[in-house]
N, C-alpha and C. Protein backbone atom coordinates (compact mmCIF):
# COMPACT_ATOMS: atom_id res chain seq x y z
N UNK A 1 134.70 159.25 81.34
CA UNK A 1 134.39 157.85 81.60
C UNK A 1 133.07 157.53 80.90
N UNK A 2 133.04 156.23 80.25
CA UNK A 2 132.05 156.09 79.64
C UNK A 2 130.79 154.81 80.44
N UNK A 3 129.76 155.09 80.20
CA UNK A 3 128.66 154.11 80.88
C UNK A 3 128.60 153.26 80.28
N UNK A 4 128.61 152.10 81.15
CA UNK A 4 128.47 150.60 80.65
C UNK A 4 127.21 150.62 79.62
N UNK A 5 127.32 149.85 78.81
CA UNK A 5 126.23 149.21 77.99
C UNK A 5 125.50 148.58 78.85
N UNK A 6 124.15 147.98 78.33
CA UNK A 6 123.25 147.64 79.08
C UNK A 6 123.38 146.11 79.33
N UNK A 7 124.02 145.54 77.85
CA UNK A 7 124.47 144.13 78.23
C UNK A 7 125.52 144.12 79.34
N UNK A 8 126.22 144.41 79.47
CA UNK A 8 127.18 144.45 80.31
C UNK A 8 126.72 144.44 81.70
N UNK A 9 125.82 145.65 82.03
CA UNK A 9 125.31 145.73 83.52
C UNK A 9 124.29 144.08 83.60
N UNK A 10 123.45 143.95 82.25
CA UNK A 10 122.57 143.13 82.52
C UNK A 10 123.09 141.54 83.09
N UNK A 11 124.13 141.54 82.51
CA UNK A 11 125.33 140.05 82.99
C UNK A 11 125.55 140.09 83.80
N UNK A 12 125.91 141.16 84.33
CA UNK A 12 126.14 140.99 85.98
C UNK A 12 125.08 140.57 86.74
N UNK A 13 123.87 140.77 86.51
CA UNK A 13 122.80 140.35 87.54
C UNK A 13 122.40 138.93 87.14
N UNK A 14 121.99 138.45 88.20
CA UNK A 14 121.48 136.93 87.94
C UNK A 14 120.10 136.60 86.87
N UNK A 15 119.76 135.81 86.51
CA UNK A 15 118.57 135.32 86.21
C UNK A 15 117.59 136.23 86.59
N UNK A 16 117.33 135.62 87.75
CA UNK A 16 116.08 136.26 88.90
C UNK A 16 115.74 137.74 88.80
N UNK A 17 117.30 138.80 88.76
CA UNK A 17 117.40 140.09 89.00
C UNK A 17 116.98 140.30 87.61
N UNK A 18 117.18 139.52 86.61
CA UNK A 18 116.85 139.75 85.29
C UNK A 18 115.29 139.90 84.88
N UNK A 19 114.95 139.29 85.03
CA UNK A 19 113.37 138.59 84.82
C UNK A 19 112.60 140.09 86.11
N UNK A 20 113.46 140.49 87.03
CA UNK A 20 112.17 141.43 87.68
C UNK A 20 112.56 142.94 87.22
N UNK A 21 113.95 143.08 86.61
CA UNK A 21 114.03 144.46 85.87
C UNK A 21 113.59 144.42 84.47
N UNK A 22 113.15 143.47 83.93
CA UNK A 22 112.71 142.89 82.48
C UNK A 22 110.69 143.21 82.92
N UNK A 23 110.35 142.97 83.85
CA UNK A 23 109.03 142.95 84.32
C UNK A 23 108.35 144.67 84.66
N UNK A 24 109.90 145.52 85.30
CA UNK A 24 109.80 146.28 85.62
C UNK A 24 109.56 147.09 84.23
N UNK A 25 110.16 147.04 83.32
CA UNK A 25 110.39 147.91 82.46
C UNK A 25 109.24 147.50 81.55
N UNK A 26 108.55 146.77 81.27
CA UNK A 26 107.57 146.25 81.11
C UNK A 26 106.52 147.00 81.44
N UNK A 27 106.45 147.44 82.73
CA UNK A 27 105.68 147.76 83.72
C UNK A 27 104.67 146.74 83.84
N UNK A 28 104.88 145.33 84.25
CA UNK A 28 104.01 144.47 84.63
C UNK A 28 104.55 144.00 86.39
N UNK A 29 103.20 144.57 87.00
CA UNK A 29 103.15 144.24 88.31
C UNK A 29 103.54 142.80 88.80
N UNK A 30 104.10 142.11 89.90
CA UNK A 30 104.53 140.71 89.46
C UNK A 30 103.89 140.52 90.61
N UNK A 31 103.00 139.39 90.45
CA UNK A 31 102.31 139.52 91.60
C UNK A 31 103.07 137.65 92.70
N UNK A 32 103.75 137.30 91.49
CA UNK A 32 104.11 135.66 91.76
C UNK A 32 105.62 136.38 91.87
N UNK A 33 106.36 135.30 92.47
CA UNK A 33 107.96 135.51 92.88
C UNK A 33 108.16 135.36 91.22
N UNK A 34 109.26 136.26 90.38
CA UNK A 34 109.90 135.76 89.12
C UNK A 34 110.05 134.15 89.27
N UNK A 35 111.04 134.39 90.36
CA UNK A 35 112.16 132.74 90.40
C UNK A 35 111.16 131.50 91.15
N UNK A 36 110.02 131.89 91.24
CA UNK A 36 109.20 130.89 91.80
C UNK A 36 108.24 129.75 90.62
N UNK A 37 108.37 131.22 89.84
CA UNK A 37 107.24 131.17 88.62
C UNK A 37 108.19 130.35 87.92
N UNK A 38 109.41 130.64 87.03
CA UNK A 38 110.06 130.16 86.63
C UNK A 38 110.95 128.57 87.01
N UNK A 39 111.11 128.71 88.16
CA UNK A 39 111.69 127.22 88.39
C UNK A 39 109.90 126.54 88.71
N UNK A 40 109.00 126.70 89.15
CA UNK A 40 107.98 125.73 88.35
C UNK A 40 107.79 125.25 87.85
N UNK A 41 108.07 126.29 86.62
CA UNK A 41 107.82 125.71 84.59
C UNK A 41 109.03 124.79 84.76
N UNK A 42 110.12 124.81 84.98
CA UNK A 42 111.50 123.65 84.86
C UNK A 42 111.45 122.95 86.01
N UNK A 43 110.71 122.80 86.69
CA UNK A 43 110.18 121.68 88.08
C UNK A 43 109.43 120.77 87.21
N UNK A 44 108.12 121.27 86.67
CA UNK A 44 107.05 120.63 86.04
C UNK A 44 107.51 119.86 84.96
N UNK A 45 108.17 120.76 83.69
CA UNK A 45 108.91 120.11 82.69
C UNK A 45 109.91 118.91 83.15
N UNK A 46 110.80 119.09 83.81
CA UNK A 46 111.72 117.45 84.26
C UNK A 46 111.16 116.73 84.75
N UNK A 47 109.91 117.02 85.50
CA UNK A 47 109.36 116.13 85.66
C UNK A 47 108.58 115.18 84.87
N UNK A 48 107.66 115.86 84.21
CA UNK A 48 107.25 115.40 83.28
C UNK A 48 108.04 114.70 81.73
N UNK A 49 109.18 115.42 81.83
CA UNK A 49 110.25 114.27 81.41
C UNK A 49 110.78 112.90 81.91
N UNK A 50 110.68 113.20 82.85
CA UNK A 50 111.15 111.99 83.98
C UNK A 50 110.01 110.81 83.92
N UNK A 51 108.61 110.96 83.67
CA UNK A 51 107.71 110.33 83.81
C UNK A 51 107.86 109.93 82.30
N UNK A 52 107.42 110.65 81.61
CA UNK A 52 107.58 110.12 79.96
C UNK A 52 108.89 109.21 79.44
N UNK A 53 109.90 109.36 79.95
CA UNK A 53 111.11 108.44 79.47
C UNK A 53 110.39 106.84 80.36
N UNK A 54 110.28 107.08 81.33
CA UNK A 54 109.98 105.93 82.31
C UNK A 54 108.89 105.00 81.26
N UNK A 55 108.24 105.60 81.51
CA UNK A 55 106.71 104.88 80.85
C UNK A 55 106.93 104.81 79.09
N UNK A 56 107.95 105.41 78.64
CA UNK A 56 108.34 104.57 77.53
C UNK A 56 109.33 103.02 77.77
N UNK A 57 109.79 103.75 78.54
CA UNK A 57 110.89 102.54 78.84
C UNK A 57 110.61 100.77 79.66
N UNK A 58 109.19 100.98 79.66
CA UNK A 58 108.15 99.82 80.48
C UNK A 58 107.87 100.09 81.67
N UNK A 59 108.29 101.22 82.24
CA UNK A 59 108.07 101.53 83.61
C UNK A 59 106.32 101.71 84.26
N UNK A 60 105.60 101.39 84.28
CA UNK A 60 104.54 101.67 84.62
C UNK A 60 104.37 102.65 85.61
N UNK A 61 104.72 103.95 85.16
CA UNK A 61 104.68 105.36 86.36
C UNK A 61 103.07 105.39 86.73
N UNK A 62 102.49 105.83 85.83
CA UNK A 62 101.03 105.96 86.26
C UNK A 62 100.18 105.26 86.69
N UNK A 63 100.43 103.93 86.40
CA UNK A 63 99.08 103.07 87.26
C UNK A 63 99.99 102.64 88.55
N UNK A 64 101.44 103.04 88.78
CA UNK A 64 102.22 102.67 90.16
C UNK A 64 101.19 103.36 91.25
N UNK A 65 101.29 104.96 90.71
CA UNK A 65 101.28 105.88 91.41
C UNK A 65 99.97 106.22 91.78
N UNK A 66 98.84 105.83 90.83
CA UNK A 66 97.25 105.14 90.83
C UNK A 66 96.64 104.31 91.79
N UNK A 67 98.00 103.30 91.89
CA UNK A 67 97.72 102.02 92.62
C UNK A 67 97.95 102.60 94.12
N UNK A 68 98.96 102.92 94.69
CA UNK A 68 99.09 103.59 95.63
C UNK A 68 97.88 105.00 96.07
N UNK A 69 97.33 105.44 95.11
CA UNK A 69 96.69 106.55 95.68
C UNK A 69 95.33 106.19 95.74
N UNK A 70 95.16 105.01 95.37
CA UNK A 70 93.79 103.96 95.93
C UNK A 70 93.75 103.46 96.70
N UNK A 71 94.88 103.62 97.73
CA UNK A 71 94.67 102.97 98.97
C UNK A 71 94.92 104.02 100.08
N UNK A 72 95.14 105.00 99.23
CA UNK A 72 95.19 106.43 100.54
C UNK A 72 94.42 106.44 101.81
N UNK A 73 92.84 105.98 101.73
CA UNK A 73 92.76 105.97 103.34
C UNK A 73 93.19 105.12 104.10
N UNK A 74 93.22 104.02 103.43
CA UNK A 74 94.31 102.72 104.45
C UNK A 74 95.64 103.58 105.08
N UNK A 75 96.25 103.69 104.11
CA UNK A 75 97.41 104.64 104.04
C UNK A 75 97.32 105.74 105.33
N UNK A 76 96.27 106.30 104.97
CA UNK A 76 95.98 107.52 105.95
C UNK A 76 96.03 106.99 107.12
N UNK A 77 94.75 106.24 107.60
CA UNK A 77 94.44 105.20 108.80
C UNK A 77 96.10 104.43 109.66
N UNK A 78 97.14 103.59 108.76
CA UNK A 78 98.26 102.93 109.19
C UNK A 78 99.23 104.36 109.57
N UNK A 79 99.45 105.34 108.85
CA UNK A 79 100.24 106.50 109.31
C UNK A 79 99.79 106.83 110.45
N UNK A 80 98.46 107.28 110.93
CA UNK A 80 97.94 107.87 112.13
C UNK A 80 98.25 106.52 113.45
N UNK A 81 98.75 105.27 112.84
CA UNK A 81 98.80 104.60 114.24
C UNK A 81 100.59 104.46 114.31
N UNK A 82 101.04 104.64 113.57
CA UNK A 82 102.61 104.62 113.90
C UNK A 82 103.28 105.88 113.58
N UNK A 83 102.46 106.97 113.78
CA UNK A 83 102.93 108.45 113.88
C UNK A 83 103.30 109.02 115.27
N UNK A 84 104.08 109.34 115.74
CA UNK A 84 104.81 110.44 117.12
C UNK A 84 104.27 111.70 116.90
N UNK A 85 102.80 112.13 117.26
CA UNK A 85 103.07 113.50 117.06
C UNK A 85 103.92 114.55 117.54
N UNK A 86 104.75 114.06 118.56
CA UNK A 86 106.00 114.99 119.38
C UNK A 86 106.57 115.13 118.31
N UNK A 87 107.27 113.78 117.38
CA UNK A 87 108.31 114.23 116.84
C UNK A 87 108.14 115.15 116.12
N UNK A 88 109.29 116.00 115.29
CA UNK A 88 109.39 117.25 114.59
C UNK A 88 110.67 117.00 113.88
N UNK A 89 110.31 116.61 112.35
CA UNK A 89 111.26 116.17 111.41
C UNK A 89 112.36 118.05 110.88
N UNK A 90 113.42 116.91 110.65
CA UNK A 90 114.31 118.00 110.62
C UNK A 90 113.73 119.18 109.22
N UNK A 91 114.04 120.00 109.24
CA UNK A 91 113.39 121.16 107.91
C UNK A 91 113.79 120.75 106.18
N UNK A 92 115.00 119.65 106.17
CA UNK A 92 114.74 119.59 104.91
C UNK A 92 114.23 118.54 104.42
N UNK A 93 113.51 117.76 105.32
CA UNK A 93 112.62 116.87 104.73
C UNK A 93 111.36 117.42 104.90
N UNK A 94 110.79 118.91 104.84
CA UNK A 94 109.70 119.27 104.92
C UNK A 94 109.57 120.42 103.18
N UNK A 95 110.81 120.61 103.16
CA UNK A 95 110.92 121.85 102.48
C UNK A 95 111.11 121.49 100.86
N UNK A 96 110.92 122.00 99.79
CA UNK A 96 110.61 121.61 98.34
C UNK A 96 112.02 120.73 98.13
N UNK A 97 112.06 119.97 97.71
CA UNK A 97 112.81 119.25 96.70
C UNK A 97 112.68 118.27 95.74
N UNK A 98 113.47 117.92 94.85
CA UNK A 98 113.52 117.16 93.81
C UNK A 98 111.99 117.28 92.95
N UNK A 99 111.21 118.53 93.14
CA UNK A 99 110.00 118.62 92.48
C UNK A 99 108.98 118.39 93.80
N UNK A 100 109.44 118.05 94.56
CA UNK A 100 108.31 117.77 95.53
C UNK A 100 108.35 119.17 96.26
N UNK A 101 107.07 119.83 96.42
CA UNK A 101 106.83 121.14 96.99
C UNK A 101 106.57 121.17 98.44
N UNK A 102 105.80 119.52 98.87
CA UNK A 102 105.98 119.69 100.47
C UNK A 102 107.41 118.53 100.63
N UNK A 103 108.19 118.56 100.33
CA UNK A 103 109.38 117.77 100.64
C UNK A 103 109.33 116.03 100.19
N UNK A 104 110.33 115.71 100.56
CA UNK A 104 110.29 114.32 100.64
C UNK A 104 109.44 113.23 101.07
N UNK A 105 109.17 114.48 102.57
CA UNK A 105 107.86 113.16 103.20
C UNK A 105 106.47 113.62 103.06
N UNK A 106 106.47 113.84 101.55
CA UNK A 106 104.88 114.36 101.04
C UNK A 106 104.22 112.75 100.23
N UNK A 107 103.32 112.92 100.58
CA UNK A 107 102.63 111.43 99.88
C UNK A 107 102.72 111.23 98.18
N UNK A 108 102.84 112.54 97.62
CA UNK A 108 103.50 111.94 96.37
C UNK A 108 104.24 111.19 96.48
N UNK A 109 105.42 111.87 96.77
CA UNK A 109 107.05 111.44 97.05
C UNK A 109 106.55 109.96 97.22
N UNK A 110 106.05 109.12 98.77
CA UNK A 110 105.92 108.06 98.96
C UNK A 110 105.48 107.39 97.25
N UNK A 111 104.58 107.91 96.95
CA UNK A 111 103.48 107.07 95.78
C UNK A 111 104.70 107.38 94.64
N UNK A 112 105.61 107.66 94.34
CA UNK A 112 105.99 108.17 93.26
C UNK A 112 107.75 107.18 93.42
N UNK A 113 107.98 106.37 94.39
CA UNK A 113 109.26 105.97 95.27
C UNK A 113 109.22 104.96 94.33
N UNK A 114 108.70 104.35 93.93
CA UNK A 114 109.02 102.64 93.30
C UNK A 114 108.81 103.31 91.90
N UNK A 115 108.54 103.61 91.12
CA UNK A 115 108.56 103.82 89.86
C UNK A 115 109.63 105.32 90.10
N UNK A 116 110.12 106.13 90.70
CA UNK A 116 111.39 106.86 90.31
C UNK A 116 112.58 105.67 90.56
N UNK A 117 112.65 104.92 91.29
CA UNK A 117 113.91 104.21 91.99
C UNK A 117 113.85 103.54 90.40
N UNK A 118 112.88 102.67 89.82
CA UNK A 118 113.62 101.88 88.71
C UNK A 118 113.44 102.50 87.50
N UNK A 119 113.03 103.95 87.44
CA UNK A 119 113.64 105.31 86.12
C UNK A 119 115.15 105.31 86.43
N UNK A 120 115.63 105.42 88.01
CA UNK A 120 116.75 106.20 87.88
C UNK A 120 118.07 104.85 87.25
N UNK A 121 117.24 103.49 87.75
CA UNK A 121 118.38 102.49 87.23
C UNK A 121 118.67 102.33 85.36
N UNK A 122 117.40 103.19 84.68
CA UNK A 122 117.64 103.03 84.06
C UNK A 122 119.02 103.78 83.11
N UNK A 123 119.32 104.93 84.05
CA UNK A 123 120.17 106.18 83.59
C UNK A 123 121.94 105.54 83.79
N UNK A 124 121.77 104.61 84.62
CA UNK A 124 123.39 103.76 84.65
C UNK A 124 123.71 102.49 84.15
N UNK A 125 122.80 101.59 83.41
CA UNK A 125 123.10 100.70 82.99
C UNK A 125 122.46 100.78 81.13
N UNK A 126 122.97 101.64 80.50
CA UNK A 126 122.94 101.93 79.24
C UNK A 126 122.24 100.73 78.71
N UNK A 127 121.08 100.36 77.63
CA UNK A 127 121.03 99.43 77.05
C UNK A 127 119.83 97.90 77.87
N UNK A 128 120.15 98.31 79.00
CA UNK A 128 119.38 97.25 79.97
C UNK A 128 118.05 97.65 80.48
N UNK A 129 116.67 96.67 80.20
CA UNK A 129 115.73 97.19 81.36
C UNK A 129 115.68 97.49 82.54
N UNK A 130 114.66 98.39 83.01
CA UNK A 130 114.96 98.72 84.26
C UNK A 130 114.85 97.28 85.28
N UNK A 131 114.34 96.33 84.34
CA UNK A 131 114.07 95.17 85.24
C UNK A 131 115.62 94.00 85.60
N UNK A 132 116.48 94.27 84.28
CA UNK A 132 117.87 93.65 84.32
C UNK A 132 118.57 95.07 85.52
N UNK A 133 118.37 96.16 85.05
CA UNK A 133 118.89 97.00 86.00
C UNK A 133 119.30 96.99 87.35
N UNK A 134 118.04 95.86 87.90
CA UNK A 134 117.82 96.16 89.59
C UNK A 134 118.77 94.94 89.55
């Protein structure tokens, strides 16, 4: 019987398993998760795609998201009077998504809500501003 080639075994393992037997053999200590490190760099990058198409497209991403984070202690101040501290939001609105690392209900997310909503109109109406869009 003959031993698999190395491509062969290496296909079978995922990404992730890839990148820490690739590290191993290396002999570089990993001191960051592989798959943490890596979906970062492609967290950061779409994002930063996402912002650059926008703000070509007339979207004003950065002074939205400016404008909003100049009023953070107001912001701060109105949250603390219509906050429940009992309540306890369900886990996946706490937990990373769509690029957001503390979830959905992270104050980016809020500051970042009106300039993603009229990026994303721009992705279904081919040809139209995001302003004919809405």
């Amino acid at each position: 019987m003959r031993a698999p080639d190395a491509g062969t075994v290496a296909n079978k393992r995922t990404s992730k398993e890839n990148v820490v037997v690739l590290a191993k053999e290396a002999g570089i200590k990993l001191e960051v998760k592989p798959w943490d490190f890596l979906s970062n760099i492609a967290k950061d990058a779409a994002r930063g795609w996402f912002v650059k198409r926008a703000e070509e497209r007339g979207i004003q991403w950065s002074q939205s998201v400016a404008g909003f984070g100049a009023r953070q202690g107001e912001l701060d101040g109105l949250f603390q009077q219509i906050t429940d501290p009992n309540l306890r939001y369900p886990e996946y609105y706490t937990l990373p998504f769509h690029g957001y690392d503390q979830g959905n209900l992270s104050w980016l997310a809020a500051h970042e809500l009106e300039a993603a909503t009229q990026s994303m109109c721009l992705g279904y109406y081919d040809g139209l501003s995001w302003q004919d869009a809405q």
